[in-house]
C-alpha atoms as a PDB file:
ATOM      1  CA  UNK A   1    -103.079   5.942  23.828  1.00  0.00           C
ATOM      2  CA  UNK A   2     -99.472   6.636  22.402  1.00  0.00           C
ATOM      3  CA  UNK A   3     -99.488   8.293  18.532  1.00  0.00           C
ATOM      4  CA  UNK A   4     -97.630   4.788  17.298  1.00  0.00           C
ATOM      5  CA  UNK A   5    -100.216   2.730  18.444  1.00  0.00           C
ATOM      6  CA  UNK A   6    -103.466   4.660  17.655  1.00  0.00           C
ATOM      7  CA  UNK A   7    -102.613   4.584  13.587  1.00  0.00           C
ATOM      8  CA  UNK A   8    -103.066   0.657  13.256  1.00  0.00           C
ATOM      9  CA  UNK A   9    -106.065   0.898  16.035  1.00  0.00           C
ATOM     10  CA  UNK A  10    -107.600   3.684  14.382  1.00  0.00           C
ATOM     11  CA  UNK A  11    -106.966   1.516  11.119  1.00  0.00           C
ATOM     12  CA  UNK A  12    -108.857  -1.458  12.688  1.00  0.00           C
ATOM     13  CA  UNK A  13    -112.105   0.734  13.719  1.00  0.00           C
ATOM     14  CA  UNK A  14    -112.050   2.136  10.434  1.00  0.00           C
ATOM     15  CA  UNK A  15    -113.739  -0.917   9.247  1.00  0.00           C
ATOM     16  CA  UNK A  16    -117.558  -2.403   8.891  1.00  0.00           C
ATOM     17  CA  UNK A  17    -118.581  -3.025  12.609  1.00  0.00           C
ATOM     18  CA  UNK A  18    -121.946  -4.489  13.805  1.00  0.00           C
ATOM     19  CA  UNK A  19    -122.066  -1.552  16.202  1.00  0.00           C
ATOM     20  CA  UNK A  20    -120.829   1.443  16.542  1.00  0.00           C
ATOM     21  CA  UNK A  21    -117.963   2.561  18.483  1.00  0.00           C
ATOM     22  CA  UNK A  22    -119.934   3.651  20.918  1.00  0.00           C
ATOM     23  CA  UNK A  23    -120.934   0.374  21.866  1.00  0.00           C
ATOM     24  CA  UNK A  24    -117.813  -1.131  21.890  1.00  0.00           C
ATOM     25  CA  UNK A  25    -117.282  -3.370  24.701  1.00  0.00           C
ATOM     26  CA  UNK A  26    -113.664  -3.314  26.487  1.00  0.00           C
ATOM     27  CA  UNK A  27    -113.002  -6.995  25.064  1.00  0.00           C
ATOM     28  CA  UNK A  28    -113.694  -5.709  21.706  1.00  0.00           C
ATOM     29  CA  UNK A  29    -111.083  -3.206  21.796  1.00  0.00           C
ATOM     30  CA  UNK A  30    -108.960  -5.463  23.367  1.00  0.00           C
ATOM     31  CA  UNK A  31    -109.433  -7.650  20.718  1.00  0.00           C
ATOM     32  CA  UNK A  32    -109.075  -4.633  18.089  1.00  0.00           C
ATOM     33  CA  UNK A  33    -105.968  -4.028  19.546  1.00  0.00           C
ATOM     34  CA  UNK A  34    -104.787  -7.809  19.649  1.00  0.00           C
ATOM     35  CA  UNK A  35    -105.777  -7.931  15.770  1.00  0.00           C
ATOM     36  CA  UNK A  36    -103.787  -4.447  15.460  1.00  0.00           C
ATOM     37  CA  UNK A  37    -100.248  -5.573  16.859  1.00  0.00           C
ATOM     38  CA  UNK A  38    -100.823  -9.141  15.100  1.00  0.00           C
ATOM     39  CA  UNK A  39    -101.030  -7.195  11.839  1.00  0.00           C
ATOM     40  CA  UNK A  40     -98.168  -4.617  12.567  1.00  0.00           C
ATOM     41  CA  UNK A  41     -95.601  -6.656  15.417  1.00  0.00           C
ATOM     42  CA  UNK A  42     -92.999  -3.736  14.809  1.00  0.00           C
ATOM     43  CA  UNK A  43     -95.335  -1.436  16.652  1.00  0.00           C
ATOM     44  CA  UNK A  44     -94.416  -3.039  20.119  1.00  0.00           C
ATOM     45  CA  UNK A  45     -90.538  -2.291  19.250  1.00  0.00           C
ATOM     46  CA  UNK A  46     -91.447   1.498  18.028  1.00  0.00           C
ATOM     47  CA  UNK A  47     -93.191   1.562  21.597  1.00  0.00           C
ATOM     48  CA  UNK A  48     -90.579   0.111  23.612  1.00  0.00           C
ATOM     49  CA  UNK A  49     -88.320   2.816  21.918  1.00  0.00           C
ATOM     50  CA  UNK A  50     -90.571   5.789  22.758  1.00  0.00           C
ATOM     51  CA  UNK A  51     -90.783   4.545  26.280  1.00  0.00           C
ATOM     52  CA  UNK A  52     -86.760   4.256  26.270  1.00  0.00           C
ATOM     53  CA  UNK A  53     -86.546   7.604  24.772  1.00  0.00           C
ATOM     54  CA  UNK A  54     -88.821   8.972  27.417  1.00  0.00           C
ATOM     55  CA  UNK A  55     -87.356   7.499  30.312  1.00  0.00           C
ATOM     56  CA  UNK A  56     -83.642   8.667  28.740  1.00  0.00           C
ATOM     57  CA  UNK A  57     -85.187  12.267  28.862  1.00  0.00           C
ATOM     58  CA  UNK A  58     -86.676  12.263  32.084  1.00  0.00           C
ATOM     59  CA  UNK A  59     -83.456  10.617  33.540  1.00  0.00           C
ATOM     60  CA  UNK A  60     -81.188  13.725  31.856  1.00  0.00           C
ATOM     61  CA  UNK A  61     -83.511  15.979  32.862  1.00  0.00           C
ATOM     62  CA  UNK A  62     -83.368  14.761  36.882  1.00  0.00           C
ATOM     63  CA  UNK A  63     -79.559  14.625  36.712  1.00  0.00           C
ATOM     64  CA  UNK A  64     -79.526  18.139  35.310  1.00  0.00           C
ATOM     65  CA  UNK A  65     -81.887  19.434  38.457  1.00  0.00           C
ATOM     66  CA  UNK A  66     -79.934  17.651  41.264  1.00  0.00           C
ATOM     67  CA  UNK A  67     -76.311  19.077  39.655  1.00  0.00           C
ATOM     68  CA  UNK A  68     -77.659  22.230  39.910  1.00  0.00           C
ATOM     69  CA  UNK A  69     -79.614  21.874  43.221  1.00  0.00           C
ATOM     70  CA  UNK A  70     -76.917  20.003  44.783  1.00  0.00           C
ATOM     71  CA  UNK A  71     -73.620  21.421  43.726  1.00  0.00           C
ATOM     72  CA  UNK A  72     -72.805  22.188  46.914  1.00  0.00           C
ATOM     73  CA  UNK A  73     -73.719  18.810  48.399  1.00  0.00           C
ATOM     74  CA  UNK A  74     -71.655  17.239  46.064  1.00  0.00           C
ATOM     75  CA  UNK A  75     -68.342  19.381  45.944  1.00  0.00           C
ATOM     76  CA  UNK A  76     -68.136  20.744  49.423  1.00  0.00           C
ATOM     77  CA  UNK A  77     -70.276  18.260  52.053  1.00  0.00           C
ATOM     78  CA  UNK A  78     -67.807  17.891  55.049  1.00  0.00           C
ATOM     79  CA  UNK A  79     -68.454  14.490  55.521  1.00  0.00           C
ATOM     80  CA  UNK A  80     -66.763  13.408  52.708  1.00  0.00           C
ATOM     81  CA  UNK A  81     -63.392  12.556  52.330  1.00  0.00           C
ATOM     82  CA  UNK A  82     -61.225  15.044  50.077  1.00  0.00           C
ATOM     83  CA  UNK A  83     -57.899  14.095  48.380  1.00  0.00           C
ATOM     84  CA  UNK A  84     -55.619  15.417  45.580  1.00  0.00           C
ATOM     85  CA  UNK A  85     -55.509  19.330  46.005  1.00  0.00           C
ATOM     86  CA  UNK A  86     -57.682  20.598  48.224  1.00  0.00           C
ATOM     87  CA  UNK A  87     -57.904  24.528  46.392  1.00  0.00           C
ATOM     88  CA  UNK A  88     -57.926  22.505  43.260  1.00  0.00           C
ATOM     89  CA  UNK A  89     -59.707  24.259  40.249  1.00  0.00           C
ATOM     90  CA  UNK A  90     -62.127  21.161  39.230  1.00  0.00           C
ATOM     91  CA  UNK A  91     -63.719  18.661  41.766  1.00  0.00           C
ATOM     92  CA  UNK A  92     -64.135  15.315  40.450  1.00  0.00           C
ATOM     93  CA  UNK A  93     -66.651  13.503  42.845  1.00  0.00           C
ATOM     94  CA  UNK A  94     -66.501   9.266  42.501  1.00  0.00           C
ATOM     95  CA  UNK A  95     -68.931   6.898  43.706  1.00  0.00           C
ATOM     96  CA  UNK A  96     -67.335   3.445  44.356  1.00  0.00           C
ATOM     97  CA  UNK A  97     -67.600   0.377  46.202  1.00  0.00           C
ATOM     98  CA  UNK A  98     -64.915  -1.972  47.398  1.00  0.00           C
ATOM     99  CA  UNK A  99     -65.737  -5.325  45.529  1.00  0.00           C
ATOM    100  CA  UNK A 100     -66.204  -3.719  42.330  1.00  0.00           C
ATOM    101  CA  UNK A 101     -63.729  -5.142  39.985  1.00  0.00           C
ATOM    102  CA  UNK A 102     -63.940  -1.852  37.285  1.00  0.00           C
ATOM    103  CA  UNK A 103     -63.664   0.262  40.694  1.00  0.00           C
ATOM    104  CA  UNK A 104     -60.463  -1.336  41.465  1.00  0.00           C
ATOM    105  CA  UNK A 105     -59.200  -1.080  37.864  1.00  0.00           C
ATOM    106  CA  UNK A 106     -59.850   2.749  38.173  1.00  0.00           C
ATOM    107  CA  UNK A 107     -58.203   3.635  41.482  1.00  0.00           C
ATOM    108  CA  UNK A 108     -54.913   3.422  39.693  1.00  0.00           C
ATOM    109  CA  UNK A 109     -56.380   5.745  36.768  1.00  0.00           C
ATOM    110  CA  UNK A 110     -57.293   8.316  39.077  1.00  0.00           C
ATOM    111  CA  UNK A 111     -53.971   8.411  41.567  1.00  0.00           C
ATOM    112  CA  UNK A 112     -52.612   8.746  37.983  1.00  0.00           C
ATOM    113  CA  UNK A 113     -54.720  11.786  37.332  1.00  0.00           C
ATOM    114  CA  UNK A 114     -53.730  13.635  40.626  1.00  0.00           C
ATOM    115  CA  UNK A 115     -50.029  12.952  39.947  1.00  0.00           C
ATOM    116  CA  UNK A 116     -50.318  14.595  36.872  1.00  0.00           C
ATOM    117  CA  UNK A 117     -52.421  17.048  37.446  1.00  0.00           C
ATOM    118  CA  UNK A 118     -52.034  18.733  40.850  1.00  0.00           C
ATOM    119  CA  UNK A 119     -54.872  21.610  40.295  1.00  0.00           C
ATOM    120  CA  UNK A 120     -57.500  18.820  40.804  1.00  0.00           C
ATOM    121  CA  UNK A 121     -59.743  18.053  43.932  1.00  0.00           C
ATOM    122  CA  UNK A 122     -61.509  14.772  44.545  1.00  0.00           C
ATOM    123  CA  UNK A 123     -64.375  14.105  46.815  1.00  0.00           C
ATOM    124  CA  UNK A 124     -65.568   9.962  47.309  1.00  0.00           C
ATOM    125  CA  UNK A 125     -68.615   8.708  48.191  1.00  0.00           C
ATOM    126  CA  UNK A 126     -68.947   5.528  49.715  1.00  0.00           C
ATOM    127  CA  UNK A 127     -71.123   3.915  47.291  1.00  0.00           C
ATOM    128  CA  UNK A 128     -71.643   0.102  49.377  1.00  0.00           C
ATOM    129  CA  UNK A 129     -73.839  -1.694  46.685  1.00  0.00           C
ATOM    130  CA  UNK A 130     -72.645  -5.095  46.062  1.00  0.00           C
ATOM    131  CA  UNK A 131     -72.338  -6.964  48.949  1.00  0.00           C
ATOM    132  CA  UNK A 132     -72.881  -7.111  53.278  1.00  0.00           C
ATOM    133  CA  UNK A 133     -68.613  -7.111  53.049  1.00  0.00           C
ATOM    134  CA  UNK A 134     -69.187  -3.753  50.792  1.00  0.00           C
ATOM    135  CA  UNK A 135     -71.341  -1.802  53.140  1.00  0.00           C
ATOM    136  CA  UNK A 136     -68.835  -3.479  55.936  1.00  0.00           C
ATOM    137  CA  UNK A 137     -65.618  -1.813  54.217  1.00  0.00           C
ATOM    138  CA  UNK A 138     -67.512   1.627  53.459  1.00  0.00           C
ATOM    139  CA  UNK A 139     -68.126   1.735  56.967  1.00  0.00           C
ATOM    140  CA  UNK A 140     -64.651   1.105  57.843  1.00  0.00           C
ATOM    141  CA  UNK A 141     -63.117   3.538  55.727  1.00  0.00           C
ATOM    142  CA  UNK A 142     -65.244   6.130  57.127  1.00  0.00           C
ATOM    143  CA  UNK A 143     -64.676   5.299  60.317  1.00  0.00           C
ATOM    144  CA  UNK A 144     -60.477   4.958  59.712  1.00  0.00           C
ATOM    145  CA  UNK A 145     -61.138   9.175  59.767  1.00  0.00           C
ATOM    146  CA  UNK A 146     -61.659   9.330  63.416  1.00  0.00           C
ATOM    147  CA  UNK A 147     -58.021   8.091  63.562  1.00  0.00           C
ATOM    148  CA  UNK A 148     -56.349  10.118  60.909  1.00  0.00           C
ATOM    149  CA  UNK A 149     -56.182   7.096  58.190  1.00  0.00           C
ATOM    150  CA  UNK A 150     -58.949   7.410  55.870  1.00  0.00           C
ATOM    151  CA  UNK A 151     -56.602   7.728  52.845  1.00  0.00           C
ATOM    152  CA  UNK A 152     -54.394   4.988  54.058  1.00  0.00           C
ATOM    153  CA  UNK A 153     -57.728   2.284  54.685  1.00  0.00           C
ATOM    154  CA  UNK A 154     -59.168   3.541  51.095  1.00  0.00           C
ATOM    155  CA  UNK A 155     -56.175   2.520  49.350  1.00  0.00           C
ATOM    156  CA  UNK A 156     -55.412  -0.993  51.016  1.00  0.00           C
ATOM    157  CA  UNK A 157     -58.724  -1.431  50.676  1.00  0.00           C
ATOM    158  CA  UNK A 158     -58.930  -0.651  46.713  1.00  0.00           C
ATOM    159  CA  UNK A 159     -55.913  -2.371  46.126  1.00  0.00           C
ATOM    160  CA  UNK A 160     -56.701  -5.651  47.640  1.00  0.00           C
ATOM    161  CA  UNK A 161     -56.854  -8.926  45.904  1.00  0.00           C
ATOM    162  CA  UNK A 162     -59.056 -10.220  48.857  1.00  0.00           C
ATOM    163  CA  UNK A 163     -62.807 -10.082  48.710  1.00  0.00           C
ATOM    164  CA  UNK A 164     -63.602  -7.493  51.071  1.00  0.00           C
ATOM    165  CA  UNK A 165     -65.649  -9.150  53.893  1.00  0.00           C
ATOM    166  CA  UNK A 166     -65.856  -8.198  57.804  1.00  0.00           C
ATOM    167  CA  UNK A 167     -62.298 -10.474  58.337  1.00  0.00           C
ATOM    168  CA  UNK A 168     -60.240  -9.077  55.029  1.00  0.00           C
ATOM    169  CA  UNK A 169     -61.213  -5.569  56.532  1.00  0.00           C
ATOM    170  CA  UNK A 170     -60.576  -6.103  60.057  1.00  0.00           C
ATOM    171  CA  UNK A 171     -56.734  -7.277  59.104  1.00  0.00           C
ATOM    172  CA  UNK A 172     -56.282  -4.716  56.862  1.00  0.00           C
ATOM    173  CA  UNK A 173     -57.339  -2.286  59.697  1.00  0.00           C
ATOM    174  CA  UNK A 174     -54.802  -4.424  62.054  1.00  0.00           C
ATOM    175  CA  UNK A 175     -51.601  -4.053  59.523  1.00  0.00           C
ATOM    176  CA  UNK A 176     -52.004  -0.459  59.213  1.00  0.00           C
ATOM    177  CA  UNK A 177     -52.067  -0.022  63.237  1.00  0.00           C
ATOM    178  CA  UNK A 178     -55.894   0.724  63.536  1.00  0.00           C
ATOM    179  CA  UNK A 179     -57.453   0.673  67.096  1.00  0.00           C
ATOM    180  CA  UNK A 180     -59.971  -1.876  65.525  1.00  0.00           C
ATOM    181  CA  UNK A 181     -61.792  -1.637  68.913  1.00  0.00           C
ATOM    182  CA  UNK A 182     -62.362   2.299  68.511  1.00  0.00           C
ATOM    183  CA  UNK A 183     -63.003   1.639  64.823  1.00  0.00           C
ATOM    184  CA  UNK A 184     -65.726  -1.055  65.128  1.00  0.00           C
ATOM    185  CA  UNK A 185     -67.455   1.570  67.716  1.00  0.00           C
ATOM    186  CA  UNK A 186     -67.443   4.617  65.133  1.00  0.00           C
ATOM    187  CA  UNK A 187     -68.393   2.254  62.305  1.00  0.00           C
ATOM    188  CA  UNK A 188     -71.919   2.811  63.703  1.00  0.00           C
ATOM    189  CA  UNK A 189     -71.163   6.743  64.099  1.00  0.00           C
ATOM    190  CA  UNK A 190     -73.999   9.177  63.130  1.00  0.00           C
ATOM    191  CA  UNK A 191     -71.476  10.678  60.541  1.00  0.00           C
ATOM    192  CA  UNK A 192     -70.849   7.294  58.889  1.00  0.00           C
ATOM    193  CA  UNK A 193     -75.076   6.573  58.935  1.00  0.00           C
ATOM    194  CA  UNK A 194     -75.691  10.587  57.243  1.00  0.00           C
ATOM    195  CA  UNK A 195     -72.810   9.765  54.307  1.00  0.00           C
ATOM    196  CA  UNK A 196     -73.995   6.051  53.295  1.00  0.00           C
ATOM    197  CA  UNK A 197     -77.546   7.845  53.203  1.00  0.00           C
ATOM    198  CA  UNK A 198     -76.524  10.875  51.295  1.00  0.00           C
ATOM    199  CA  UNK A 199     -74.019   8.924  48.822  1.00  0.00           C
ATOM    200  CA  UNK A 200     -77.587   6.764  47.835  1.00  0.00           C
ATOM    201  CA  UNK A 201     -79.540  10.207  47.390  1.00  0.00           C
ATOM    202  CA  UNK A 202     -77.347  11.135  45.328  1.00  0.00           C
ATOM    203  CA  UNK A 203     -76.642   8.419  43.417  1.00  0.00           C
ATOM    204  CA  UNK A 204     -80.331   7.870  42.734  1.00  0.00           C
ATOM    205  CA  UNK A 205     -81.274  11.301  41.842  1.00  0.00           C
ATOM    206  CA  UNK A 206     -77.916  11.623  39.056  1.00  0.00           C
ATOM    207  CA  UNK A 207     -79.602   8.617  37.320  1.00  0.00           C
ATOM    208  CA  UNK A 208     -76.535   6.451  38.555  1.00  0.00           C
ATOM    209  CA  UNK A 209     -77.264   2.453  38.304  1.00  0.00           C
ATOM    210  CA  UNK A 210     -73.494   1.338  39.269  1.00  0.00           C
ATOM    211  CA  UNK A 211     -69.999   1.499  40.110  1.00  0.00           C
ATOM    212  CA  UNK A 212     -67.816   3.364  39.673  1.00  0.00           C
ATOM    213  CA  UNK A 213     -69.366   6.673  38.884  1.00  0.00           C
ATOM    214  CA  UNK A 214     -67.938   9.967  38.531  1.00  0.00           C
ATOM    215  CA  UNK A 215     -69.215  13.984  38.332  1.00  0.00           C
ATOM    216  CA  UNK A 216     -66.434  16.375  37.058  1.00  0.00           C
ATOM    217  CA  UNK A 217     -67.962  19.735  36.623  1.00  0.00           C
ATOM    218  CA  UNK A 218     -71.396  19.557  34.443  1.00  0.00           C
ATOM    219  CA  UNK A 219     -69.987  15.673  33.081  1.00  0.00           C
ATOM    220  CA  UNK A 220     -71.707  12.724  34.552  1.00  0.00           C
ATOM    221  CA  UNK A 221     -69.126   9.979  33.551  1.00  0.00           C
ATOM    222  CA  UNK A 222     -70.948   6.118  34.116  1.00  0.00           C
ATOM    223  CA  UNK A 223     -68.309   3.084  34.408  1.00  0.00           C
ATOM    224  CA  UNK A 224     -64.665   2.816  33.964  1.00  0.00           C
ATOM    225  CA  UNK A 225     -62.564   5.359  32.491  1.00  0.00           C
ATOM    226  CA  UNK A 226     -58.737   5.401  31.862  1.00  0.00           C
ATOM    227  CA  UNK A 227     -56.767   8.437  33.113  1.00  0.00           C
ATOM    228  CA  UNK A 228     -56.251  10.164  29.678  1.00  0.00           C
ATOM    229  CA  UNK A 229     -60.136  10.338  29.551  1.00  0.00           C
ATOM    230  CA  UNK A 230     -60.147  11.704  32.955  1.00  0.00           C
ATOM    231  CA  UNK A 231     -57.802  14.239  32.278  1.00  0.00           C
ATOM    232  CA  UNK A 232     -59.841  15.553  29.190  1.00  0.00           C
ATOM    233  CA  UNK A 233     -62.827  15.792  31.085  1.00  0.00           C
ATOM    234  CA  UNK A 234     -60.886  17.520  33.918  1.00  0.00           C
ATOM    235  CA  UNK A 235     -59.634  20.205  30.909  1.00  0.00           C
ATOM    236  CA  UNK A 236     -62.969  20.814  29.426  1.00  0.00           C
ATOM    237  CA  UNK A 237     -64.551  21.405  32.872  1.00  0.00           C
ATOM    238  CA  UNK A 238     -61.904  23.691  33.489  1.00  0.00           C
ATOM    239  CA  UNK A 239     -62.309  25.583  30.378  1.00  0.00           C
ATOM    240  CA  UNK A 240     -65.765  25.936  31.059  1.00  0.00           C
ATOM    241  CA  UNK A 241     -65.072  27.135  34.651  1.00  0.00           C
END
């Protein structure tokens, strides 16, 4: 029984009972405990708040282990895509997904960053979470590397007004002078299967619940962020080696 909730309950058995505790029946302390909360309601908000705090905690404390234990999964795994400087100082690592509106609003904010900063390195992970067209562009874009044109598919693909769905992909591979034959064929690739898989590990064990989602050095950034913020991130990180 939690500390908040004992007080009141120890409160309520403090009183005259026909029996003793001892011979309290599981409905009576039910009922104690019904007669408790009715008498003190804020109890259930002081124990939703403990329970938040805990989770919070054991949530940080996850994220903490798997940036340590998988530093070098995240920064150097050579089946992810690398852009910006590839000897850059900090490695910023995003997790995105194709239909996500704030994801689209930040691939400007981070070209932005690597303009202006050229001592940074950026990893992505293909974070397909929102749709059947999601996990059908992630697959895509990883696939665009067999043919030398992951960087050009990412971008179209970010920057597109269309929803991105099997045909919205499949034209966008078509404009950029794709062999959408050989690319529907290494969609299904081994490589492509081991990144979607390790992207969700990852994801899950930093504590991440959507998209976009970045890691720059010890920083786990949630959600959309402009470039200045970026960029300060990207300094302190930097400072801190």
């Amino acid at each position: 029984m939690r500390p908040l909730l004992a007080l009141p309950l120890l409160a309520a058995l403090a009183v005259p009972l026909p029996a003793t505790a001892q011979e309290l029946t599981p409905n009576d302390v039910k009922k104690l405990a019904l007669e408790a909360i009715l008498e003190n309601p804020e109890i259930i908000m002081e124990a939703v708040e403990i329970l938040r705090a805990r989770d919070a905690a054991d949530a940080e404390a996850q994220a903490e282990a798997t940036l340590s234990s998988s530093r070098d999964v995240l920064e150097n795994d050579p089946n992810a895509p690398v852009a910006g400087n590839p000897d850059g100082s900090v490695t910023l690592i995003e997790f995105f997904d194709y239909n996500c509106g704030f994801c689209r609003r930040a691939s400007p904010e981070v070209e932005a960053l690597l303009a202006a900063d050229t001592d940074v390195r950026i990893v992505y992970r293909e974070w397909p979470i929102l749709s059947e067209g999601s996990i059908f562009g992630a697959r895509a874009a990883l696939a665009a590397r067999e043919q030398g044109k992951y960087d050009e598919m990412h971008k179209a693909l970010m920057s597109s007004s269309a929803r991105i769905d099997e045909a919205s992909v499949m034209q966008i591979a078509t404009e950029l002078g794709l062999d959408t034959e050989k690319l529907r064929f290494d969609m299904d690739s081994d490589a492509v299967e081991e990144h979607l898989a390790t992207t969700r590990e990852l994801a899950q064990s930093l504590g991440f619940t959507g998209t976009p989602s970045f890691v720059i050095g010890e920083t786990l950034v949630p959600g959309f962020v402009d470039a200045d913020r970026l960029q300060s991130i990207v300094d302190a990180a930097r400072e801190e080696g």
